[in-house]
PDB file of N, CA and C in Angstrom:
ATOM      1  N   UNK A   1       0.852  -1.171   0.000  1.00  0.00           N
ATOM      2  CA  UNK A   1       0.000   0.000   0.000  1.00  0.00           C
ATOM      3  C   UNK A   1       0.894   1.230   0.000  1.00  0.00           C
ATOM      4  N   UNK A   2       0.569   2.393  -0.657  1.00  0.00           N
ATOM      5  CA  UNK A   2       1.404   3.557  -0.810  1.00  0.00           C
ATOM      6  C   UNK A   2       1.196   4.558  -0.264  1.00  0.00           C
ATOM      7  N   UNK A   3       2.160   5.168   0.381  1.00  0.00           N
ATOM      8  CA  UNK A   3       1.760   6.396   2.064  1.00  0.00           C
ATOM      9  C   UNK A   3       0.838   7.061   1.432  1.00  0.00           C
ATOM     10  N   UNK A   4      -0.037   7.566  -0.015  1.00  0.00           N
ATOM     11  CA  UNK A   4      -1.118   7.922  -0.235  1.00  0.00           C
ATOM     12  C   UNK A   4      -1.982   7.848   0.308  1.00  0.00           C
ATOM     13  N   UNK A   5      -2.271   6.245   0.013  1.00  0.00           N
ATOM     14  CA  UNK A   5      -3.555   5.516   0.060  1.00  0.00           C
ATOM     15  C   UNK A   5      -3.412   4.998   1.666  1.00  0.00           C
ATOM     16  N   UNK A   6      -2.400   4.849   2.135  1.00  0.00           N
ATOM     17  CA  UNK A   6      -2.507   4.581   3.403  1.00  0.00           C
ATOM     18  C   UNK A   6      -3.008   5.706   4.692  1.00  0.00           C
ATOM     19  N   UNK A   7      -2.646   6.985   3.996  1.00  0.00           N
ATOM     20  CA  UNK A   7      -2.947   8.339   4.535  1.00  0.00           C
ATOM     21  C   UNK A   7      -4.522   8.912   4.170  1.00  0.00           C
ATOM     22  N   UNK A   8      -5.114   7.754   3.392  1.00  0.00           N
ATOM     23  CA  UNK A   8      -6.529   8.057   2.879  1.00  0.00           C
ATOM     24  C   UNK A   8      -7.592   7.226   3.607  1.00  0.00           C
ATOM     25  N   UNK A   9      -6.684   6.208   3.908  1.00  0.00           N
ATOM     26  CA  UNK A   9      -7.543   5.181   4.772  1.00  0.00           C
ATOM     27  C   UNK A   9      -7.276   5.382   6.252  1.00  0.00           C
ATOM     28  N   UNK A  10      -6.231   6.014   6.422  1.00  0.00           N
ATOM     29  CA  UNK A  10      -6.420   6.170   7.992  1.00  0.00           C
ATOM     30  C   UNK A  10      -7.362   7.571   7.735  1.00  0.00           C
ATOM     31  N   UNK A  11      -8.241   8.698   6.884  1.00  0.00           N
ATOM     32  CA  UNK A  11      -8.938   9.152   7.790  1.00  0.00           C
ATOM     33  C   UNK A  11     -10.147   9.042   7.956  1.00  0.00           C
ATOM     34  N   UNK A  12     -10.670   7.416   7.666  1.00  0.00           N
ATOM     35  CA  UNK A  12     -11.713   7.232   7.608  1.00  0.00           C
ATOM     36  C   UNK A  12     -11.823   6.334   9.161  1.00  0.00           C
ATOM     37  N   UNK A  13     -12.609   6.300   9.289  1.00  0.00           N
ATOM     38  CA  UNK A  13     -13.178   5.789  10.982  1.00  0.00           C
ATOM     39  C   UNK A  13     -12.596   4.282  10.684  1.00  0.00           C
ATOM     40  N   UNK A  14     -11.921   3.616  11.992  1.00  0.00           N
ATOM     41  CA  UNK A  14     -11.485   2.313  11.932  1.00  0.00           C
ATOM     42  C   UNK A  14     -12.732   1.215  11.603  1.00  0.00           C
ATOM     43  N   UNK A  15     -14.146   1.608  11.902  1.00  0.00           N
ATOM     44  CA  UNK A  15     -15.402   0.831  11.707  1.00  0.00           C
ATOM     45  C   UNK A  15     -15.409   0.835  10.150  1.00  0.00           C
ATOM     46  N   UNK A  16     -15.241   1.625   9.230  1.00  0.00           N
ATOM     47  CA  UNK A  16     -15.823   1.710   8.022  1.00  0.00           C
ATOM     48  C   UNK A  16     -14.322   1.245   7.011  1.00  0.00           C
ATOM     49  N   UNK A  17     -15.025   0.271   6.514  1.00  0.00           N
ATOM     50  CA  UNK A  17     -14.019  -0.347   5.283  1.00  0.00           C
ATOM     51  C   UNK A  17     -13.971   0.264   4.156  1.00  0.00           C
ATOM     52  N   UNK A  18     -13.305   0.728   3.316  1.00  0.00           N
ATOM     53  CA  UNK A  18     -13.117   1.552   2.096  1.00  0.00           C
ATOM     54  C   UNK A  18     -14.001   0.370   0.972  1.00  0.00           C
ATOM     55  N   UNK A  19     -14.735   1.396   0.098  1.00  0.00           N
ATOM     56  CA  UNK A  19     -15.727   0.854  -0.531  1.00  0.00           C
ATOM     57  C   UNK A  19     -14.717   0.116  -1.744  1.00  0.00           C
ATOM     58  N   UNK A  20     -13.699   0.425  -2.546  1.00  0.00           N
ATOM     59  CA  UNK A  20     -13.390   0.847  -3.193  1.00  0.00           C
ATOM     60  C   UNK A  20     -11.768  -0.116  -3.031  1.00  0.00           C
ATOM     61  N   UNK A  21     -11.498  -1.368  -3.576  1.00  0.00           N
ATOM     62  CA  UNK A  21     -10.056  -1.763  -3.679  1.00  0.00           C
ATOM     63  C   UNK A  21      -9.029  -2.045  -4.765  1.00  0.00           C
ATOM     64  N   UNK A  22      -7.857  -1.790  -4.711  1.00  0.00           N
ATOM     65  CA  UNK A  22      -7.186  -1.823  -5.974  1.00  0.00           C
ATOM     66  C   UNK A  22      -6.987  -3.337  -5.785  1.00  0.00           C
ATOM     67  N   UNK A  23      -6.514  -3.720  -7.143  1.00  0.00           N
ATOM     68  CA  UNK A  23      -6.345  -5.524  -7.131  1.00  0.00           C
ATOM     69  C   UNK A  23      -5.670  -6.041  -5.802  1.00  0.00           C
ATOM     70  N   UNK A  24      -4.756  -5.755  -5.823  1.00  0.00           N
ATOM     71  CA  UNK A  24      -3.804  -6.429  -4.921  1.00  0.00           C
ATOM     72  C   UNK A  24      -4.988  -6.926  -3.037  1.00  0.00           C
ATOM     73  N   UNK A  25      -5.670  -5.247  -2.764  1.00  0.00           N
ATOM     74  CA  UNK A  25      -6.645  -5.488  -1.895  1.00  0.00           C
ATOM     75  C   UNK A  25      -7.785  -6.296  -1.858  1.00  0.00           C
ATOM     76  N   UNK A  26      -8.112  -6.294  -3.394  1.00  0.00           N
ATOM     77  CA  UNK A  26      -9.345  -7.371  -3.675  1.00  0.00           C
ATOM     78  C   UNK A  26      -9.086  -9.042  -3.221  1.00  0.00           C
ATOM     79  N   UNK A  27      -8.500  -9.514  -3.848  1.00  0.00           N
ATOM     80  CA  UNK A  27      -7.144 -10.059  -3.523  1.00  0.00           C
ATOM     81  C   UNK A  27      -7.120 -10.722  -2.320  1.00  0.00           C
ATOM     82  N   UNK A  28      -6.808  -9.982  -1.492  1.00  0.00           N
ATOM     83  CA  UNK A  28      -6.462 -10.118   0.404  1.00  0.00           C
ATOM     84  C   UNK A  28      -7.901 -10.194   0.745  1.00  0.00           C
ATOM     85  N   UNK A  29      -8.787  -9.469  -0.057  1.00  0.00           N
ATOM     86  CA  UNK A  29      -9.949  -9.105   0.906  1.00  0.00           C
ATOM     87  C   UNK A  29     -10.757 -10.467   0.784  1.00  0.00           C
ATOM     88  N   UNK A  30     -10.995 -11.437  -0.423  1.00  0.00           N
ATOM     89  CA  UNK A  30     -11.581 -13.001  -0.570  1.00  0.00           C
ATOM     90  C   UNK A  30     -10.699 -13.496  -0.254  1.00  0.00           C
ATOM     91  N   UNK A  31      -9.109 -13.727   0.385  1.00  0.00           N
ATOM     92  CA  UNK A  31      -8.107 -14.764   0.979  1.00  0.00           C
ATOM     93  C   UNK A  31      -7.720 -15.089   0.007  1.00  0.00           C
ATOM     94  N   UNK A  32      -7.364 -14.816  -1.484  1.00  0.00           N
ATOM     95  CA  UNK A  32      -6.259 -15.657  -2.565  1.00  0.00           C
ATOM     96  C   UNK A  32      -5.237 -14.312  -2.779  1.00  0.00           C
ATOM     97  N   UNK A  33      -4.340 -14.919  -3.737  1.00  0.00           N
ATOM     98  CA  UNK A  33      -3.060 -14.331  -4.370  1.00  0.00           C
ATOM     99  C   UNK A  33      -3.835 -13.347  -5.536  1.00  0.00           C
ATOM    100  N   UNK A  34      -3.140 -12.350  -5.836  1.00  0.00           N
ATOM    101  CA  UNK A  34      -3.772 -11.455  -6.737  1.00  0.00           C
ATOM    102  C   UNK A  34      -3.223 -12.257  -8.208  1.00  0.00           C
ATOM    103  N   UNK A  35      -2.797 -13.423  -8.481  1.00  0.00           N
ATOM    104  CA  UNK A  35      -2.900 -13.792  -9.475  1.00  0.00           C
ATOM    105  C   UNK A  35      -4.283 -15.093  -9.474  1.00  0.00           C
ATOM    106  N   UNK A  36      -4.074 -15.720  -8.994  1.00  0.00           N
ATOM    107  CA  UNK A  36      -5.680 -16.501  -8.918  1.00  0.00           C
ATOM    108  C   UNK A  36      -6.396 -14.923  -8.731  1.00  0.00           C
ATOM    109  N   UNK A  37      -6.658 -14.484  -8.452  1.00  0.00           N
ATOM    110  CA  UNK A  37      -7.990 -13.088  -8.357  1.00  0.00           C
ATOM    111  C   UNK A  37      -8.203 -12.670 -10.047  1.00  0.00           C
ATOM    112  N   UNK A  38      -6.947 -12.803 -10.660  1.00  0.00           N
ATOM    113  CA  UNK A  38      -6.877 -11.901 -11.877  1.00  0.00           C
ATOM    114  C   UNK A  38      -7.759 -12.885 -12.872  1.00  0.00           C
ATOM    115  N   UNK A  39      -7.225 -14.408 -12.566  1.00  0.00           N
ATOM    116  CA  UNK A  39      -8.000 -15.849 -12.834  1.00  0.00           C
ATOM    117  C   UNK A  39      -9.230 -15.716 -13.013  1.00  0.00           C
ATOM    118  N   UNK A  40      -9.751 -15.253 -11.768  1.00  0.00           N
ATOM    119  CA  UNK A  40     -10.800 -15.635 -11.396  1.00  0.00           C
ATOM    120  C   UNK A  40     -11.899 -13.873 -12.370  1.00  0.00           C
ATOM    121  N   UNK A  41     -11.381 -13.332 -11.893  1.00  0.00           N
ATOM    122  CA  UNK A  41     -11.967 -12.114 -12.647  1.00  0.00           C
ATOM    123  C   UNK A  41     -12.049 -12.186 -14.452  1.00  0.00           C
ATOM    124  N   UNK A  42     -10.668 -13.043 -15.098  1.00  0.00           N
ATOM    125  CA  UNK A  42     -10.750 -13.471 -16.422  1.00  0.00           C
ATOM    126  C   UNK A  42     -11.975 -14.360 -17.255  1.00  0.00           C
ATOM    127  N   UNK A  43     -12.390 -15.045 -16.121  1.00  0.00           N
ATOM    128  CA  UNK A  43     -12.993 -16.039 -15.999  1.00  0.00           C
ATOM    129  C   UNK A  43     -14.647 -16.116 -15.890  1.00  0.00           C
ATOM    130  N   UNK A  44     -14.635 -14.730 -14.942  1.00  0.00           N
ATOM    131  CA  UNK A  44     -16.195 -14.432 -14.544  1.00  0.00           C
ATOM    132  C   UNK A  44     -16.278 -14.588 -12.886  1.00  0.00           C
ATOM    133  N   UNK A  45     -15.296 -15.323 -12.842  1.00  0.00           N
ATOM    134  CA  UNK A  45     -16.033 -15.689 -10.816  1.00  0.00           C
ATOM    135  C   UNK A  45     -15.844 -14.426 -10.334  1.00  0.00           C
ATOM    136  N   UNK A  46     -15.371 -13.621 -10.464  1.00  0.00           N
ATOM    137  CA  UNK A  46     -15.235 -12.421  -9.723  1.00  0.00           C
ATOM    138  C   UNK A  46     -15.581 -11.004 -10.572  1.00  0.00           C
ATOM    139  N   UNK A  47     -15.980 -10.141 -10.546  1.00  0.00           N
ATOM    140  CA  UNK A  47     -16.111  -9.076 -10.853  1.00  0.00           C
ATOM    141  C   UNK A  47     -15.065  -8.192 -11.655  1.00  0.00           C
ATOM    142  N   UNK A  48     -15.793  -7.186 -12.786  1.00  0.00           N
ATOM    143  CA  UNK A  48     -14.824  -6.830 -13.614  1.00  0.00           C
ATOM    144  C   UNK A  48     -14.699  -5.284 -12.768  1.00  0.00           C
ATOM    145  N   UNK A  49     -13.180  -4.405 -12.586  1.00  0.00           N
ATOM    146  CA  UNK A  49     -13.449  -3.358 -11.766  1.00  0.00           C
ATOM    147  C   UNK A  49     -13.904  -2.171 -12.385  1.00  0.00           C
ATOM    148  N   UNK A  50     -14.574  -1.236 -11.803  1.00  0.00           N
ATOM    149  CA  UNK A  50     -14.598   0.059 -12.374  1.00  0.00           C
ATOM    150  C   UNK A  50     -13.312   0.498 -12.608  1.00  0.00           C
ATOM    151  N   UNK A  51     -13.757   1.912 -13.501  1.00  0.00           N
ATOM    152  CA  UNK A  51     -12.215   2.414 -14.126  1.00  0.00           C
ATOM    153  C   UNK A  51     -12.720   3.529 -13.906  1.00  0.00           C
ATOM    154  N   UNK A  52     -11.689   4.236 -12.765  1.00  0.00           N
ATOM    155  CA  UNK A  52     -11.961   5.927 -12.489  1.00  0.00           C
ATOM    156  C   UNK A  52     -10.474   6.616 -13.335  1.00  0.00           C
ATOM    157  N   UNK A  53     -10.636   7.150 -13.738  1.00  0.00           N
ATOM    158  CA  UNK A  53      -9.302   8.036 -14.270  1.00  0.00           C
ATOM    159  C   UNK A  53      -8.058   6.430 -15.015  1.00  0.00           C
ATOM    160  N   UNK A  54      -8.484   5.471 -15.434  1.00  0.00           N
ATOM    161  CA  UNK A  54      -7.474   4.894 -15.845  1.00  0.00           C
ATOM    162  C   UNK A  54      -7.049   3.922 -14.581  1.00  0.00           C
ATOM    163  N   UNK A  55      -7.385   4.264 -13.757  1.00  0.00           N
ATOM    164  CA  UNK A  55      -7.061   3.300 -12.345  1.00  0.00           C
ATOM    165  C   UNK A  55      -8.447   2.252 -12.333  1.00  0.00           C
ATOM    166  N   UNK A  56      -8.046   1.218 -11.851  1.00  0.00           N
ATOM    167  CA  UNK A  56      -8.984   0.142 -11.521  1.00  0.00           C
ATOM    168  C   UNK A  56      -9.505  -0.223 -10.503  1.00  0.00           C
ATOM    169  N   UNK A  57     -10.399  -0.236  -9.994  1.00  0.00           N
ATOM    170  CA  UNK A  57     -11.304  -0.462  -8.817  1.00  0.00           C
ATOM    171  C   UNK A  57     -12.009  -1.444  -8.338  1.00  0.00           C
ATOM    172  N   UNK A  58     -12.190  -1.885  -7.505  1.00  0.00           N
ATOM    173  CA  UNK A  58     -13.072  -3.803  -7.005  1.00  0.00           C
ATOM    174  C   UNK A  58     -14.239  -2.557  -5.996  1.00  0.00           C
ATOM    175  N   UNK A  59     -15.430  -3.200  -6.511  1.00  0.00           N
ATOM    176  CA  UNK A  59     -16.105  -2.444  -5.181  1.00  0.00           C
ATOM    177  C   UNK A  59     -16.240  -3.804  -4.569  1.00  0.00           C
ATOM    178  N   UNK A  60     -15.847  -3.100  -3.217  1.00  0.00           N
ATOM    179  CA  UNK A  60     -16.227  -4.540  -2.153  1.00  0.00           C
ATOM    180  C   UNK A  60     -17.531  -5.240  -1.933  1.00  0.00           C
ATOM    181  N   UNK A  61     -18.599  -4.685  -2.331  1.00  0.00           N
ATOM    182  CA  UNK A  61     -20.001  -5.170  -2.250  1.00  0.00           C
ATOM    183  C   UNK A  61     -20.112  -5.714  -3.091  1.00  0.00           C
ATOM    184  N   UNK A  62     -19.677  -5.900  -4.771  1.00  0.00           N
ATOM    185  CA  UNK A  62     -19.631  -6.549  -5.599  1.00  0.00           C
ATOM    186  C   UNK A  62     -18.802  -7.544  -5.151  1.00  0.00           C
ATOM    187  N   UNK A  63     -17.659  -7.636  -4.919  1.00  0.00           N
ATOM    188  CA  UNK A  63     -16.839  -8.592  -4.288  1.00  0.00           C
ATOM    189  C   UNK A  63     -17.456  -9.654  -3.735  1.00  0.00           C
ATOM    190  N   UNK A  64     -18.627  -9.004  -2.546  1.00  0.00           N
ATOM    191  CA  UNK A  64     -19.253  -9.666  -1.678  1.00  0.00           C
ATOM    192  C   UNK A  64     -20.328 -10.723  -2.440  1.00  0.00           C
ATOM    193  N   UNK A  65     -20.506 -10.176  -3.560  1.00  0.00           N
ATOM    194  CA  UNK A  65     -22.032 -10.431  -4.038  1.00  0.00           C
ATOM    195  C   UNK A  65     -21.816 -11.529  -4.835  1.00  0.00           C
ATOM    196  N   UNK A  66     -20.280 -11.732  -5.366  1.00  0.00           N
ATOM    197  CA  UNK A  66     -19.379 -12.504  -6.156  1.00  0.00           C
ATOM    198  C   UNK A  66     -19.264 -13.690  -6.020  1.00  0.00           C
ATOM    199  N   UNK A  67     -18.682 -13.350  -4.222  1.00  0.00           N
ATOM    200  CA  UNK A  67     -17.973 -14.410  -3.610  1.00  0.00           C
ATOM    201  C   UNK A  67     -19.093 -15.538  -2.732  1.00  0.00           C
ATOM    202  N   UNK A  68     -20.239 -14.873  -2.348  1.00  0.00           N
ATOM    203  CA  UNK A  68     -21.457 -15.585  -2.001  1.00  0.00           C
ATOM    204  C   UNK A  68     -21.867 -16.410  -3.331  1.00  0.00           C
ATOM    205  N   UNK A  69     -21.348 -16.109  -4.428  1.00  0.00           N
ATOM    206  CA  UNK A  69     -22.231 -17.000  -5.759  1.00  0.00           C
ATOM    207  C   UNK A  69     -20.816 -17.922  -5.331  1.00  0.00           C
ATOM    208  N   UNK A  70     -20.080 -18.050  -5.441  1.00  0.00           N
ATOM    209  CA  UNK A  70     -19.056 -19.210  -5.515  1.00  0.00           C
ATOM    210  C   UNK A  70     -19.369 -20.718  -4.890  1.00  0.00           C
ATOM    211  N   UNK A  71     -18.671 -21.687  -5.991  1.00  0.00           N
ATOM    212  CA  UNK A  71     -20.385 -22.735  -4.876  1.00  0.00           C
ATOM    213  C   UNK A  71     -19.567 -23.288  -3.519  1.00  0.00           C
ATOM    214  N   UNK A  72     -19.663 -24.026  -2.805  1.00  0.00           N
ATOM    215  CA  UNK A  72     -18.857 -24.385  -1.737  1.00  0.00           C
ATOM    216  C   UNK A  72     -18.711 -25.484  -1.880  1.00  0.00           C
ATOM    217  N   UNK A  73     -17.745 -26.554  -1.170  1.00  0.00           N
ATOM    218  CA  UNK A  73     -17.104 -27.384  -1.096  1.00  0.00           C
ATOM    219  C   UNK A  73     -17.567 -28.597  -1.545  1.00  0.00           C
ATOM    220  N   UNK A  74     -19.122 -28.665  -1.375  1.00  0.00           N
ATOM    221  CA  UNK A  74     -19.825 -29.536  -2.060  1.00  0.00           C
ATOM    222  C   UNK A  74     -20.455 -29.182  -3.217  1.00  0.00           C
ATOM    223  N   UNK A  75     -20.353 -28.429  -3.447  1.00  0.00           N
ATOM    224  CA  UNK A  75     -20.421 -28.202  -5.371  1.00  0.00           C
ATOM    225  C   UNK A  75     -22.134 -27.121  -5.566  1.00  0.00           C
ATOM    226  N   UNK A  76     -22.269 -27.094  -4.202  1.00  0.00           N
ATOM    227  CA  UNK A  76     -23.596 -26.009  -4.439  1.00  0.00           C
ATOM    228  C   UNK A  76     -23.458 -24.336  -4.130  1.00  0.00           C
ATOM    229  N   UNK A  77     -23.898 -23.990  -4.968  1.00  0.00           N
ATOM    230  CA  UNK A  77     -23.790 -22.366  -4.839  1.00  0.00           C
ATOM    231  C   UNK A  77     -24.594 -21.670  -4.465  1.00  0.00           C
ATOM    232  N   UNK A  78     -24.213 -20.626  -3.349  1.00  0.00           N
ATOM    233  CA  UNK A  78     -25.688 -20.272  -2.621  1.00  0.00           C
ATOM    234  C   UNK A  78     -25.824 -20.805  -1.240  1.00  0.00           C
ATOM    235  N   UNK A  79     -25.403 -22.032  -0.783  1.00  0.00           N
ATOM    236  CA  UNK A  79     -25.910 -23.237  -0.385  1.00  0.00           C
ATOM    237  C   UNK A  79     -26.538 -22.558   1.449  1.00  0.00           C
ATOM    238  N   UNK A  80     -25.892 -21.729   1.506  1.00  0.00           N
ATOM    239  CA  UNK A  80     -26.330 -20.705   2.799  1.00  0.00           C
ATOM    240  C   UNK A  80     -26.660 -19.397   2.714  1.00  0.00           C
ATOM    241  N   UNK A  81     -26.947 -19.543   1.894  1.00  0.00           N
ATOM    242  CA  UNK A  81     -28.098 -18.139   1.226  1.00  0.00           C
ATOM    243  C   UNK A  81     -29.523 -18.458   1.512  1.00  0.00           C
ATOM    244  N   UNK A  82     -30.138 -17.994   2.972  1.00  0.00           N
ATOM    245  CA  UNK A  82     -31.421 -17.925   3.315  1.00  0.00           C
ATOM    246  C   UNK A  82     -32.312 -17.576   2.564  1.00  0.00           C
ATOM    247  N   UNK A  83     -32.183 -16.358   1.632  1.00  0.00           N
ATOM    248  CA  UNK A  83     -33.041 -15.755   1.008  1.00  0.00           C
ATOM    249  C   UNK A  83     -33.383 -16.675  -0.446  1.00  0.00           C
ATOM    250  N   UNK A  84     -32.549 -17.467  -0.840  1.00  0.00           N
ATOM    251  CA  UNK A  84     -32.586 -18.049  -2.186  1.00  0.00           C
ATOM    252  C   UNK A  84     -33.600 -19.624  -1.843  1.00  0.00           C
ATOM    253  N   UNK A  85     -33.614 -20.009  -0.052  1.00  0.00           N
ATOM    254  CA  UNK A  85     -34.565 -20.756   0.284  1.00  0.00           C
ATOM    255  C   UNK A  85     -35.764 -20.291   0.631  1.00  0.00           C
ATOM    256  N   UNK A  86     -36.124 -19.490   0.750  1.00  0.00           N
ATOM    257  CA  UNK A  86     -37.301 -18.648   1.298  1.00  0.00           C
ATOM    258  C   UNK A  86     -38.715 -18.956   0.253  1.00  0.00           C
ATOM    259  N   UNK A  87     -39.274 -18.954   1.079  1.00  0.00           N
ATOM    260  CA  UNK A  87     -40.828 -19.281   0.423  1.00  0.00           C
ATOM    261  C   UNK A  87     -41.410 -18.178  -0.170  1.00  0.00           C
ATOM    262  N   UNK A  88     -41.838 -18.051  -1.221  1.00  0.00           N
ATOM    263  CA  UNK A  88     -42.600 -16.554  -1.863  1.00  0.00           C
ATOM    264  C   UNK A  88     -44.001 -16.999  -1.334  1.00  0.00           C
TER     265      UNK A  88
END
């Protein structure tokens, strides 16, 4: 991280996570290497980033929204997603 961005994130409240990550953070933030991430983003499992000024961006809620579709260990996706069992 670069005393920039590190000087941008400390002045936000220690409760609130920056909406907003460059690869390398995306990355750290689902637990893989930013080359499986790049994989996985090539691929579809993960989200393509916004582009502000030429720079690239992961929004973390997309991240989130990503990484809940991923199926789990037994091959179902969702598989603890309350809302996708829910009765209409």
């Amino acid at each position: 991280m670069t005393a920039s961005r590190a000087t941008r994130l400390a002045s936000l409240p220690a409760s609130l996570a920056p909406r907003g990550l460059s690869r390398d953070e995306a990355a750290a933030y689902i637990g893989i290497s930013p080359t499986k991430f790049a994989q996985l983003v090539d691929d579809g499992r993960m989200p393509k980033p916004k582009v502000i000024d030429g720079r690239r961006i992961w929004d973390r809620l997309m991240l989130d929204s990503f990484f809940a579709a991923l199926p789990d260990s037994d091959g179902c996706a969702n598989h603890n997603d309350v809302w996708s069992r829910a009765a209409l």
